[in-house]
N, C-alpha and C. Protein backbone atom coordinates (compact mmCIF):
# COMPACT_ATOMS: atom_id res chain seq x y z
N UNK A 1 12.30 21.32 -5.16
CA UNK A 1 12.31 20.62 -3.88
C UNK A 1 12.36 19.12 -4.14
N UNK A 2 13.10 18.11 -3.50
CA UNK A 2 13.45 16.97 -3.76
C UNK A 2 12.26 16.32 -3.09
N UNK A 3 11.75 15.16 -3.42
CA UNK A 3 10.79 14.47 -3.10
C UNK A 3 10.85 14.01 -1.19
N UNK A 4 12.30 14.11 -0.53
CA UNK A 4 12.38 13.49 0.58
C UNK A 4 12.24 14.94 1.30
N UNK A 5 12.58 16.38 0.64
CA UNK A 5 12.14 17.53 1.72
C UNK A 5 10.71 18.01 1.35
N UNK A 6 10.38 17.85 0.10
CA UNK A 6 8.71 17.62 0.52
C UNK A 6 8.04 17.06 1.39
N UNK A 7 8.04 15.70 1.64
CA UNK A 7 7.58 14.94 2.28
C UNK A 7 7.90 15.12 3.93
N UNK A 8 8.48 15.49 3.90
CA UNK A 8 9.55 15.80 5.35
C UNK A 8 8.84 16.89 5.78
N UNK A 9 8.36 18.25 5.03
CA UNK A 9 7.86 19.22 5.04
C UNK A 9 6.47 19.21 5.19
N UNK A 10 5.61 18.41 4.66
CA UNK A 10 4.04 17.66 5.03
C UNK A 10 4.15 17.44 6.49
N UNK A 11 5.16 16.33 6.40
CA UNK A 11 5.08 15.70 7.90
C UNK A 11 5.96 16.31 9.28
N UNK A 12 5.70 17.66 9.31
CA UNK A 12 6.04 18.65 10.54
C UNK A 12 4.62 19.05 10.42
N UNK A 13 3.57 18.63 10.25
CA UNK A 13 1.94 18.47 10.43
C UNK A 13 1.81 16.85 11.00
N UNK A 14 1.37 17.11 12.08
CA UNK A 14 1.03 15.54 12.51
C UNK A 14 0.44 14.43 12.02
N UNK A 15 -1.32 15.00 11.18
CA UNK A 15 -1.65 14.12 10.17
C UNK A 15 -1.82 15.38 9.08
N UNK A 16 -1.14 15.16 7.93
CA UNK A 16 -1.11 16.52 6.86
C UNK A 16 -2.40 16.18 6.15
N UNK A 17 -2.73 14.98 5.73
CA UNK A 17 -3.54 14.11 5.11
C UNK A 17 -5.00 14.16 5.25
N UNK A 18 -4.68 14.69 7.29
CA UNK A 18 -6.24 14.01 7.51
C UNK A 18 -6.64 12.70 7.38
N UNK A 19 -5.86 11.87 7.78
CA UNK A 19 -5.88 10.17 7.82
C UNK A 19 -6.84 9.67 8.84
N UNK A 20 -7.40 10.80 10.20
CA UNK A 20 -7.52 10.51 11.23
C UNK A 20 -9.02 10.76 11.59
N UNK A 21 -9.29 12.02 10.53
CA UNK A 21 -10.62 12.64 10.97
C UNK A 21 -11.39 12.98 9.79
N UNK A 22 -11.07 12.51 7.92
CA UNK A 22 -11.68 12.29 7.09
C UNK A 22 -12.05 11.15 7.27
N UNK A 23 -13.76 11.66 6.72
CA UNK A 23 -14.27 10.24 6.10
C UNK A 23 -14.12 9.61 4.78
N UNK A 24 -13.79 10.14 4.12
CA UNK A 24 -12.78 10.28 2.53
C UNK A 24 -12.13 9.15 3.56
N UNK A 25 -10.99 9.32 4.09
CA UNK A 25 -9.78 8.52 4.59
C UNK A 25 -10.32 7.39 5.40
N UNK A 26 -11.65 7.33 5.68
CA UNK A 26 -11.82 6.28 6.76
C UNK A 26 -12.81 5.11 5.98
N UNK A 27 -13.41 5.80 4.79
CA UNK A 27 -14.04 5.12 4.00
C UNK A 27 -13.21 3.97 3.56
N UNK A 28 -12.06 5.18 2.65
CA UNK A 28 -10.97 4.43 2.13
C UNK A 28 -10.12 3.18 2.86
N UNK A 29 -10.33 3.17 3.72
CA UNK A 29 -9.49 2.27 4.78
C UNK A 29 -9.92 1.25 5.29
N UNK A 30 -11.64 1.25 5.17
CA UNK A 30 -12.14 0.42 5.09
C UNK A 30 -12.83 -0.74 4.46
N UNK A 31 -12.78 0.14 2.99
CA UNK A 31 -12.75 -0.53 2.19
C UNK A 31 -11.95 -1.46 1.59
N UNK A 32 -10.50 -0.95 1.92
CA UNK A 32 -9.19 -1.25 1.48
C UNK A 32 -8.86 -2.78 2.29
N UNK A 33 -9.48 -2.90 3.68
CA UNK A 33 -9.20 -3.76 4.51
C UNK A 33 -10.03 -4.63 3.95
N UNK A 34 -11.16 -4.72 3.77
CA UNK A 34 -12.44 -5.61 3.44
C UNK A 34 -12.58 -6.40 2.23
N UNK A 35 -11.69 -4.97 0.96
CA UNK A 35 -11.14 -6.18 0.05
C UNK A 35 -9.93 -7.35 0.21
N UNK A 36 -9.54 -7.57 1.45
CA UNK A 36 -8.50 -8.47 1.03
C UNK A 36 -9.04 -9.19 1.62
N UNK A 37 -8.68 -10.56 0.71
CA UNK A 37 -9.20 -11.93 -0.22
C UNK A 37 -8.72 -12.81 1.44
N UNK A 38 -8.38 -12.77 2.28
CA UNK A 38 -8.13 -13.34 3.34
C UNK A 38 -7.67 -13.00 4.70
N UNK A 39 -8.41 -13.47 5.64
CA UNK A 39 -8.67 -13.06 7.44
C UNK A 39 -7.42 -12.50 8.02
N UNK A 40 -6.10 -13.62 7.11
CA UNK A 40 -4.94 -13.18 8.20
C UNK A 40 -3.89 -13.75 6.94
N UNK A 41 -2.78 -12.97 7.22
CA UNK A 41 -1.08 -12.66 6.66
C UNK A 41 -0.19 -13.40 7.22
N UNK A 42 0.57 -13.91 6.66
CA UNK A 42 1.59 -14.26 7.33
C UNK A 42 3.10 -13.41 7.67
N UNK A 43 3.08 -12.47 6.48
CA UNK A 43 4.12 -11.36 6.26
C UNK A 43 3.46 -10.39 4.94
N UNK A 44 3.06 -9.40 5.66
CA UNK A 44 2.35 -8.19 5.06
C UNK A 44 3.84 -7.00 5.13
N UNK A 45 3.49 -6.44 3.94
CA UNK A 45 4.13 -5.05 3.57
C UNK A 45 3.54 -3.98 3.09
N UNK A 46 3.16 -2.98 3.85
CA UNK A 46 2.89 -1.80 3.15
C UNK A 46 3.96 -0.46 2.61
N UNK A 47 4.26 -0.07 1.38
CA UNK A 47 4.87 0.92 0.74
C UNK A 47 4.52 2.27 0.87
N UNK A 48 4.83 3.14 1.22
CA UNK A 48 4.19 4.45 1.38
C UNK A 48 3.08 4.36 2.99
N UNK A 49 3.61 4.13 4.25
CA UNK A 49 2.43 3.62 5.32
C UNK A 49 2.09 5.14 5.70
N UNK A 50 2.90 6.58 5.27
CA UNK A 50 2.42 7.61 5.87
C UNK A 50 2.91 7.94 7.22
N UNK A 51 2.03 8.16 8.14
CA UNK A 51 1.97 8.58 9.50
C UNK A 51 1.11 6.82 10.29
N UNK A 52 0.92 5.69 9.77
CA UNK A 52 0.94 4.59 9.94
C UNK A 52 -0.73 4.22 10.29
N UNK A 53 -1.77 5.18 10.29
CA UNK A 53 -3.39 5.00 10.25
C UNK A 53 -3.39 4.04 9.74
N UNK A 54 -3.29 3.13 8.33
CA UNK A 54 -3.73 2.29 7.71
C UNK A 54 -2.39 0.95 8.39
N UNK A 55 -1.29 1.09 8.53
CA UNK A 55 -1.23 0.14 9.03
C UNK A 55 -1.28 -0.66 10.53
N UNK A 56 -1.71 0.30 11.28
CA UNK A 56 -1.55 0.16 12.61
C UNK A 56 -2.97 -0.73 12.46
N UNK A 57 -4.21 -0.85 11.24
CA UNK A 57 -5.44 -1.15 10.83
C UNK A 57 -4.30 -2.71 10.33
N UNK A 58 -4.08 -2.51 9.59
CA UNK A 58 -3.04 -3.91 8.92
C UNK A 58 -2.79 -4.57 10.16
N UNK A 59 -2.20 -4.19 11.03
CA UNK A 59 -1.43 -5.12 11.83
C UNK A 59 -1.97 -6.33 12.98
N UNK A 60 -3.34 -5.73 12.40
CA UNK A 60 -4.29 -6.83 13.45
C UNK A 60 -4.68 -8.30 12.17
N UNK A 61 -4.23 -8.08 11.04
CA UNK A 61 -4.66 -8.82 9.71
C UNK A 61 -3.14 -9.39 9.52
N UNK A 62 -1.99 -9.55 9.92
CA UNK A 62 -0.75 -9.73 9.93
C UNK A 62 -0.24 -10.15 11.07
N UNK A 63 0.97 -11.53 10.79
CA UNK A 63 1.11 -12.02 11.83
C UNK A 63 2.85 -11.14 11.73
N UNK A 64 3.35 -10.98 10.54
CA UNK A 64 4.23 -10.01 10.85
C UNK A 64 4.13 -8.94 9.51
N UNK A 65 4.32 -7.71 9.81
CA UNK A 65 4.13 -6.66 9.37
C UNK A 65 5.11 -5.46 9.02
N UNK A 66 5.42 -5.40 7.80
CA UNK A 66 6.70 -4.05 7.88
C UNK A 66 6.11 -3.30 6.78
N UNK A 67 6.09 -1.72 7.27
CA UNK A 67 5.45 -0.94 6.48
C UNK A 67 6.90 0.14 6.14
N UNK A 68 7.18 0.82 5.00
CA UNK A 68 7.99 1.98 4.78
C UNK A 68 7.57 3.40 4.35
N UNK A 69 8.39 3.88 4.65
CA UNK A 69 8.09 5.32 3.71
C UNK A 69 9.13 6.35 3.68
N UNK A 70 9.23 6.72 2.65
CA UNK A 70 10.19 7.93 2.28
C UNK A 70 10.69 9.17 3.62
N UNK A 71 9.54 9.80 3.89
CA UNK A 71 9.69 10.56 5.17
C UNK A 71 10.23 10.33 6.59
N UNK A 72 11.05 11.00 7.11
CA UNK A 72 11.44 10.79 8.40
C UNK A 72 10.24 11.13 9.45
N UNK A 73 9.53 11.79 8.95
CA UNK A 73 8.41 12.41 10.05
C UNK A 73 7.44 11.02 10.00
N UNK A 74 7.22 11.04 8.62
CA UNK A 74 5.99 9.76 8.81
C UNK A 74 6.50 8.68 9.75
N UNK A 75 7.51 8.10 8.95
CA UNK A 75 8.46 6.79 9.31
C UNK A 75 7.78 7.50 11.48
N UNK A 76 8.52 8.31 12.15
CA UNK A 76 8.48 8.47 13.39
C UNK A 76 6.95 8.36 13.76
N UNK A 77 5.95 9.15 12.90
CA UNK A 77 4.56 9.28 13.70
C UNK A 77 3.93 7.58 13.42
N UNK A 78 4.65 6.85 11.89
CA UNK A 78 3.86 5.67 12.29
C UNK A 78 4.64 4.74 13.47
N UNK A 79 5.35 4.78 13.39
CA UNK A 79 6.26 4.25 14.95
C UNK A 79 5.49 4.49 15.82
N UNK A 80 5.12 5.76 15.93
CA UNK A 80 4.66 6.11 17.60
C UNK A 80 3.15 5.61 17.66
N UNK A 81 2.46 5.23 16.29
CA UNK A 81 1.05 4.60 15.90
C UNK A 81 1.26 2.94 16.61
N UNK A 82 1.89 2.18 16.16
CA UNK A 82 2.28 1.44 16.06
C UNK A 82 3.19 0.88 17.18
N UNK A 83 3.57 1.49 17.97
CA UNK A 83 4.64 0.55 18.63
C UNK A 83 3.93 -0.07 19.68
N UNK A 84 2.75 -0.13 20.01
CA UNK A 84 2.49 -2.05 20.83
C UNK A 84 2.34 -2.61 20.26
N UNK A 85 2.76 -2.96 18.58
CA UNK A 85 2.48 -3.96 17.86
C UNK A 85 3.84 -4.43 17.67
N UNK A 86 4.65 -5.35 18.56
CA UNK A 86 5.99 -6.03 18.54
C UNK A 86 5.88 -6.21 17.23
N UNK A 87 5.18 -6.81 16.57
CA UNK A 87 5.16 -7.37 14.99
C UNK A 87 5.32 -6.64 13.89
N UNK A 88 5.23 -5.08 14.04
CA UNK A 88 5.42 -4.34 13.13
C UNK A 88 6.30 -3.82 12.91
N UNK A 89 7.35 -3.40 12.10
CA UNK A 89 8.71 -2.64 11.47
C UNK A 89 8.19 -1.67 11.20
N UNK A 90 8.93 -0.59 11.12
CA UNK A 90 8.87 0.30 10.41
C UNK A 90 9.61 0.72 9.85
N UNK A 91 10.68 1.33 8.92
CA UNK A 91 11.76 1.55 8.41
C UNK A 91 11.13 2.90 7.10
N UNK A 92 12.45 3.80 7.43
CA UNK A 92 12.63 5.03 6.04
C UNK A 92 13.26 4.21 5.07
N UNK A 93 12.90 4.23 4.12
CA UNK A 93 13.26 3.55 2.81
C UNK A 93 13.02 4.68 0.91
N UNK A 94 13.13 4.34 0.48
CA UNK A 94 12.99 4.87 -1.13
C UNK A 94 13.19 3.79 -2.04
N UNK A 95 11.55 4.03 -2.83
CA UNK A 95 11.53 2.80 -3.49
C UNK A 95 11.44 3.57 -4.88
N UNK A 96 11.92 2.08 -5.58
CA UNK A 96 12.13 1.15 -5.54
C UNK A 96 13.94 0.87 -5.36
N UNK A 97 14.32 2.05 -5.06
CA UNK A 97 15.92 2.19 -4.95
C UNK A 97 16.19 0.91 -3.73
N UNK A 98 15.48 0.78 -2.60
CA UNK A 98 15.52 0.46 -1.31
C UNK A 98 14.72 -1.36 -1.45
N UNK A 99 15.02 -2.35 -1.26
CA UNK A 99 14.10 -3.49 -1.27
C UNK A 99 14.63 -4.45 -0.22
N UNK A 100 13.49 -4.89 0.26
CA UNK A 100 13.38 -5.41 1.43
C UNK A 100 13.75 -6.96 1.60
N UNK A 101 14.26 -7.81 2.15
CA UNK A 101 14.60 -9.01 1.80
C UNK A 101 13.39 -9.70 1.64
N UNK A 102 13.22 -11.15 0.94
CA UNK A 102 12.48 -12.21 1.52
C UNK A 102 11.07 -11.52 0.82
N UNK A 103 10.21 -12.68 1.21
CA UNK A 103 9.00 -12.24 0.16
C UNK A 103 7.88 -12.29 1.26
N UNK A 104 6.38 -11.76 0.51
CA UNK A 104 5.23 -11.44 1.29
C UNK A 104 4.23 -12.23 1.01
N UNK A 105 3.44 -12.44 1.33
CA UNK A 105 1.99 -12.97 1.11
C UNK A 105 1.05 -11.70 1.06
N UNK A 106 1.42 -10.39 1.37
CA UNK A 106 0.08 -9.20 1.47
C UNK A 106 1.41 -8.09 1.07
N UNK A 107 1.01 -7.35 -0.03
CA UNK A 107 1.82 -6.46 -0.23
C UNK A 107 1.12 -4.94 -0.84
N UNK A 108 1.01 -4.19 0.36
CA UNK A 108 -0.60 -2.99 -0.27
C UNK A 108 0.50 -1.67 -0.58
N UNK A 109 0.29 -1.26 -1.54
CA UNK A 109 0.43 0.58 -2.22
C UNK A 109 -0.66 1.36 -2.09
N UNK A 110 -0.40 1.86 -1.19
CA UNK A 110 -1.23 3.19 -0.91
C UNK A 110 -0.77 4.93 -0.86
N UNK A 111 -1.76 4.69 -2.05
CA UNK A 111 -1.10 6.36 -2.68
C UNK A 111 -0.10 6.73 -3.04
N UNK A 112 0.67 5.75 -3.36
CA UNK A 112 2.44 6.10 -3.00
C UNK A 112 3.09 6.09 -5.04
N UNK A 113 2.76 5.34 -5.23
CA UNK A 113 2.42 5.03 -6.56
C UNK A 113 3.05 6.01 -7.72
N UNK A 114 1.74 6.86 -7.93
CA UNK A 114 2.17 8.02 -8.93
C UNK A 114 2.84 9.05 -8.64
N UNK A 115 3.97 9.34 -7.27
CA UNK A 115 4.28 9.94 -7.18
C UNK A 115 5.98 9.56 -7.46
N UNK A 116 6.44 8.49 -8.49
CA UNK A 116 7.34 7.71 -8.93
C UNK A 116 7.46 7.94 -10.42
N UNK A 117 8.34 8.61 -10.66
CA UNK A 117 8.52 8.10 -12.40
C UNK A 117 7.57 7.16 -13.27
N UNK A 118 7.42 7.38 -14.20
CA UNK A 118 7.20 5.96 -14.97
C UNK A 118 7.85 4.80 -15.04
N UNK A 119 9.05 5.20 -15.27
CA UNK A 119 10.17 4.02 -15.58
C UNK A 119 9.98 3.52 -13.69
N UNK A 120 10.68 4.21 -12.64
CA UNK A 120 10.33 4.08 -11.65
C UNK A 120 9.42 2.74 -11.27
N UNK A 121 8.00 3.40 -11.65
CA UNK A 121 6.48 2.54 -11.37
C UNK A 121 6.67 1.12 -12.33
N UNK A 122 7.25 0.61 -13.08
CA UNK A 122 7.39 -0.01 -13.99
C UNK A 122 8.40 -0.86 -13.06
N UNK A 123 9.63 -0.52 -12.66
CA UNK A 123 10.73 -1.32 -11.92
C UNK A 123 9.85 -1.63 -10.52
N UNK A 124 9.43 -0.83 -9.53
CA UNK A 124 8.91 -1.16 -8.50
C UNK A 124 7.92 -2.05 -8.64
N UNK A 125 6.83 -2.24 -9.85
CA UNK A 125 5.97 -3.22 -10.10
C UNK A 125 6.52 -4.63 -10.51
N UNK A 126 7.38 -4.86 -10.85
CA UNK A 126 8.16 -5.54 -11.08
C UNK A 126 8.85 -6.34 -10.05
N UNK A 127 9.40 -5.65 -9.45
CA UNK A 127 9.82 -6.03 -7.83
C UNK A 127 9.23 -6.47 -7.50
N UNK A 128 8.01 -6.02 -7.02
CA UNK A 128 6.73 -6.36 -6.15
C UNK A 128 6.06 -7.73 -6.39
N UNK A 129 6.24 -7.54 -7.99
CA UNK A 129 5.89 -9.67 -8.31
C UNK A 129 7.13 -10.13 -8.02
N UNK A 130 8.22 -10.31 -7.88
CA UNK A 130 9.18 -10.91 -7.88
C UNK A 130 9.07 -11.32 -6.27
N UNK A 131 8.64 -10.21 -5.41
CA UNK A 131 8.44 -10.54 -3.57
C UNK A 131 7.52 -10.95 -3.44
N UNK A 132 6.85 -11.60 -4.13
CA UNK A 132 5.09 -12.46 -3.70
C UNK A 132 5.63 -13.61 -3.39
N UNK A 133 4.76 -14.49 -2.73
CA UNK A 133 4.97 -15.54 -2.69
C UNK A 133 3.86 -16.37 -3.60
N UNK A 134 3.78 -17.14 -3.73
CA UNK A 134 3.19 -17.95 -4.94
C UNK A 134 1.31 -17.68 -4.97
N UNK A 135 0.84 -17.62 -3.35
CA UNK A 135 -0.28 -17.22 -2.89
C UNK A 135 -0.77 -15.82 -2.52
N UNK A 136 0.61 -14.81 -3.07
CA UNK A 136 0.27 -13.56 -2.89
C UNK A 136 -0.41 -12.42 -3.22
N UNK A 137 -0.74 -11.66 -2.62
CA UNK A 137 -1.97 -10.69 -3.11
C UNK A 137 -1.02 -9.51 -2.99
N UNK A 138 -1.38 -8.23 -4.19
CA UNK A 138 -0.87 -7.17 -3.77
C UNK A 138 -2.26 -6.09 -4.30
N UNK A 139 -2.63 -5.26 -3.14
CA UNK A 139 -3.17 -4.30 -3.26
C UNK A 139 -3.00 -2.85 -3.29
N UNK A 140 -3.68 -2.53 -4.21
CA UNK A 140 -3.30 -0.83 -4.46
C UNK A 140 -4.23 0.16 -4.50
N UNK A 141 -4.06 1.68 -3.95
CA UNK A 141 -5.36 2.19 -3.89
C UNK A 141 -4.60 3.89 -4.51
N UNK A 142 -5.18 4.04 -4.91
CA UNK A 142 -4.92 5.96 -5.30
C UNK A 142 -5.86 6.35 -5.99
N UNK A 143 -5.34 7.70 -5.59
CA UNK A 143 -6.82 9.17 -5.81
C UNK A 143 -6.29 9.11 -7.44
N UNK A 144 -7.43 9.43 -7.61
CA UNK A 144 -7.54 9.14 -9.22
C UNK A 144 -7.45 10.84 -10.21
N UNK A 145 -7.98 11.78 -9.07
CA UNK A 145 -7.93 13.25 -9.50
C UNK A 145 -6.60 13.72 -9.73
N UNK A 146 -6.29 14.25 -10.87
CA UNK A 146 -4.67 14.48 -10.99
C UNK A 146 -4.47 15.64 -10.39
N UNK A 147 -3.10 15.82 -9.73
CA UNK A 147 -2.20 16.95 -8.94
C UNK A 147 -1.33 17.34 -9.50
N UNK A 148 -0.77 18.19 -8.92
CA UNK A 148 0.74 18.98 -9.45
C UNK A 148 2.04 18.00 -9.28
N UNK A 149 1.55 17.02 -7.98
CA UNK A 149 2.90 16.10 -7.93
C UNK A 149 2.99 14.79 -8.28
N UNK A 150 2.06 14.26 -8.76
CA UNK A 150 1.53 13.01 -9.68
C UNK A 150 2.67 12.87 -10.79
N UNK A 151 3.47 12.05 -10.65
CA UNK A 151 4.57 11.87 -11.79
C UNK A 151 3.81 10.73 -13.23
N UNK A 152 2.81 10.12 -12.27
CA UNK A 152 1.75 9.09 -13.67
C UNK A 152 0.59 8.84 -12.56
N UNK A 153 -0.37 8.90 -13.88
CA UNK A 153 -1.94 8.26 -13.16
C UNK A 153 -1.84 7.40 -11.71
N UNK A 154 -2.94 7.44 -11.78
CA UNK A 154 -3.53 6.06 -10.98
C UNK A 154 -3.69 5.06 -11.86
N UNK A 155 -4.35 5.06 -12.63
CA UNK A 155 -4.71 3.99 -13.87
C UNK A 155 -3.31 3.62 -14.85
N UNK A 156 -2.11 4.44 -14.55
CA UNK A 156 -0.91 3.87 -15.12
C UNK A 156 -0.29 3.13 -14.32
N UNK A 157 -0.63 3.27 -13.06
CA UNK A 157 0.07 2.82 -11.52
C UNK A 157 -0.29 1.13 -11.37
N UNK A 158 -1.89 1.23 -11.60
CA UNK A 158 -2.24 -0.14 -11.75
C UNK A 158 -2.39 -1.02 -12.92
N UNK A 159 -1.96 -0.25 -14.19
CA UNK A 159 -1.45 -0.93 -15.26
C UNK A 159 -0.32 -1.79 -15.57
N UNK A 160 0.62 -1.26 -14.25
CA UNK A 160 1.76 -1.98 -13.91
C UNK A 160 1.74 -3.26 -13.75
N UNK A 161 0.89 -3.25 -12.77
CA UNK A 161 -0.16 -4.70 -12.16
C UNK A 161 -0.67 -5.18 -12.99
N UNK A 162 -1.43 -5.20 -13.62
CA UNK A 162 -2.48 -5.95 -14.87
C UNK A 162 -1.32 -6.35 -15.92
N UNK A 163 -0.33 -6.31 -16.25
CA UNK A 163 0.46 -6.88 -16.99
C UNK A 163 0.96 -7.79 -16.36
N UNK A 164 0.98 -8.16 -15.07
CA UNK A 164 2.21 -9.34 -14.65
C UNK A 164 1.08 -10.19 -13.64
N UNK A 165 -0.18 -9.59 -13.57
CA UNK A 165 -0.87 -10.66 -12.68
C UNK A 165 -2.28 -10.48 -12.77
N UNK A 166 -2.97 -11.92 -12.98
CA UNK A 166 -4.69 -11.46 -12.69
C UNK A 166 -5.28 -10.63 -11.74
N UNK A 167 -6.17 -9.80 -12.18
CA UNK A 167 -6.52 -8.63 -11.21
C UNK A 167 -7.94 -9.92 -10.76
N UNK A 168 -7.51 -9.75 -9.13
CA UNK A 168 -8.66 -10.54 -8.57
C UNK A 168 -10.48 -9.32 -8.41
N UNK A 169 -10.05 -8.11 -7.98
CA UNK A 169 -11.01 -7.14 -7.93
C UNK A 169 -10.68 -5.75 -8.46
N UNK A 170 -11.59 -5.13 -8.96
CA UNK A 170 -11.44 -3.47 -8.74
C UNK A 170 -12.61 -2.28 -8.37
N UNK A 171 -12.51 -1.34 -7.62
CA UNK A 171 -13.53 -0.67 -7.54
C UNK A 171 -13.10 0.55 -7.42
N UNK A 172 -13.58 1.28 -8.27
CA UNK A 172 -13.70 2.86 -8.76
C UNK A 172 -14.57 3.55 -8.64
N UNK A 173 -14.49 4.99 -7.99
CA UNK A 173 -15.14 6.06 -8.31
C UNK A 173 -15.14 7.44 -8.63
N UNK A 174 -15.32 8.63 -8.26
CA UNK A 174 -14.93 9.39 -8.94
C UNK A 174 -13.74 10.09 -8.36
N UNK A 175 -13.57 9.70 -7.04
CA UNK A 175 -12.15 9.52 -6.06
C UNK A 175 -11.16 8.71 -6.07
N UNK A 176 -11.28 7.44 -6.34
CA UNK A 176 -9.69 6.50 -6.20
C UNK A 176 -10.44 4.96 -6.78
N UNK A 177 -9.26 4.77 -7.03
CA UNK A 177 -9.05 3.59 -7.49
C UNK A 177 -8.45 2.15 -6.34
N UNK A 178 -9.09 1.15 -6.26
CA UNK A 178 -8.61 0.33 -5.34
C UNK A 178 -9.03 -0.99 -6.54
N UNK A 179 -7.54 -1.93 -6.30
CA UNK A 179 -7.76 -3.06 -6.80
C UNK A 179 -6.64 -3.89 -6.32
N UNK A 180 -7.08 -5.17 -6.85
CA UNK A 180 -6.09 -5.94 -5.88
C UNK A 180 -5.78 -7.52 -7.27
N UNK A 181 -4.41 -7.83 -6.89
CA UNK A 181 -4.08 -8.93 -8.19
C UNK A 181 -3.34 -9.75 -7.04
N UNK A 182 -3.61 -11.22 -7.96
CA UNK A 182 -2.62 -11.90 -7.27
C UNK A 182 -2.65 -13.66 -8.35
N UNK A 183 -1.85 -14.17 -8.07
CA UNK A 183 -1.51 -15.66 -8.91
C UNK A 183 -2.73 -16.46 -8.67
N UNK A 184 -3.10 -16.38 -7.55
CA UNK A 184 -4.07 -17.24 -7.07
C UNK A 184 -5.34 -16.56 -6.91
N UNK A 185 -6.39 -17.15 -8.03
CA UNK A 185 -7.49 -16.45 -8.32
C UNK A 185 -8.86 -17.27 -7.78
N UNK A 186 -8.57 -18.24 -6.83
CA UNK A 186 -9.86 -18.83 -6.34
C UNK A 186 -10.62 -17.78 -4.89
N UNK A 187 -11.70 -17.69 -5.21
CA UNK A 187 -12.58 -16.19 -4.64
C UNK A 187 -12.37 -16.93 -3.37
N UNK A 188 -13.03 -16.23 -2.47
CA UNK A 188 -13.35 -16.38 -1.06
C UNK A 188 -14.07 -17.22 -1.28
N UNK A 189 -15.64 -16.90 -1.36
CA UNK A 189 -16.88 -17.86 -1.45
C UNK A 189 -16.34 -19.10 -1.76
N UNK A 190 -15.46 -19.46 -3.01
CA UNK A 190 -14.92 -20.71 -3.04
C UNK A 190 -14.26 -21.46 -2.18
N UNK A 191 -13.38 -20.54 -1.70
CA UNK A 191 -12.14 -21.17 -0.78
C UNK A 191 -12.89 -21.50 0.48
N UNK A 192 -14.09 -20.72 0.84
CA UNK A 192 -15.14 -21.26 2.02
C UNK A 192 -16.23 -22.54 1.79
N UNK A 193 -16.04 -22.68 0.44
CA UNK A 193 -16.85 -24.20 0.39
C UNK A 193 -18.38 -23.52 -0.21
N UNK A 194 -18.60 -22.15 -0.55
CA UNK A 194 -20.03 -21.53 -0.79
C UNK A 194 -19.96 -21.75 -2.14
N UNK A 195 -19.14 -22.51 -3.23
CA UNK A 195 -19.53 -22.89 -4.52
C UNK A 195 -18.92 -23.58 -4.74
């Protein structure tokens, strides 16, 4: 089965995930929001947005917002999440085959990651520094328990990252991995005048 009728096949389930009514998923989402290093975006991108729970959460942290994903079902249910947010895109895409013009200041991977080649995860990480902007942050989060459709870790996913940029945070447990890198490594507390 090709990766786009899998996915296609999940999403004839409204949330397949459970994005909506795990606390696994709501933990995650909140945590995910809380690590980033600043209040508001100027142009946020999320890769893999799903059925759009986490970014329809993004789009109040973003002054403009475009999230993708492989699936036609997702791509539609985060649309239908999402559409009083004029500011948000949504678009079916395949990455890293697919790249988006122009660069980001907030650029989050969620879960989307190891389900990419190696070589794949290696070119898309790559990309991804190349679309930062000089002050950009990119965050990443995945389940760390290996599956049947995991093409590389979590910990290979964000190894990608740790080669091309200071990792500003990370936090692990025996569920997922969330960390976040970016060029510009002055903390919050600093940038607020608290040291």
């Amino acid at each position: 089965m090709s990766d786009v009728a899998y996915f296609n096949a999940l999403y004839e389930e409204e949330d397949p995930f459970q994005y909506r009514t795990r606390w696994y998923e709501q933990r995650k989402r909140a945590l995910t929001l809380a690590s980033l290093p600043r209040e508001r975006f100027a142009r946020g991108w999320e890769l893999g947005c799903s059925n759009g729970v986490l970014t329809a959460a993004l789009a109040g942290r973003c002054d403009h917002l475009l999230a993708t994903d492989l699936s036609e079902g997702a791509v539609a249910a985060a649309r239908a999440i999402t559409g009083r947010h004029a500011h948000v895109s949504i678009e079916q895409a395949r990455h890293p085959q697919d790249w988006p013009a122009g660069v980001f200041d907030l650029i989050v991977l969620g879960e989307m990651g190891y389900y990419l080649s190696q070589d794949d995860m290696r070119q898309l990480a790559a990309q991804v520094v190349q679309s930062l902007t000089p002050q950009g942050v990119v965050i990443a989060c995945h389940w760390r328990v290996p599956f049947e459709q995991a093409r590389c870790s979590a910990a290979f996913v964000h190894a990608q990252f740790d080669d091309s940029l200071p990792r500003l945070f990370s936090y692990r447990d025996e569920d997922m991995l969330l960390e976040g890198w970016s060029a510009e490594t002055t903390s919050v507390a600093e940038r607020e005048g608290l040291r």
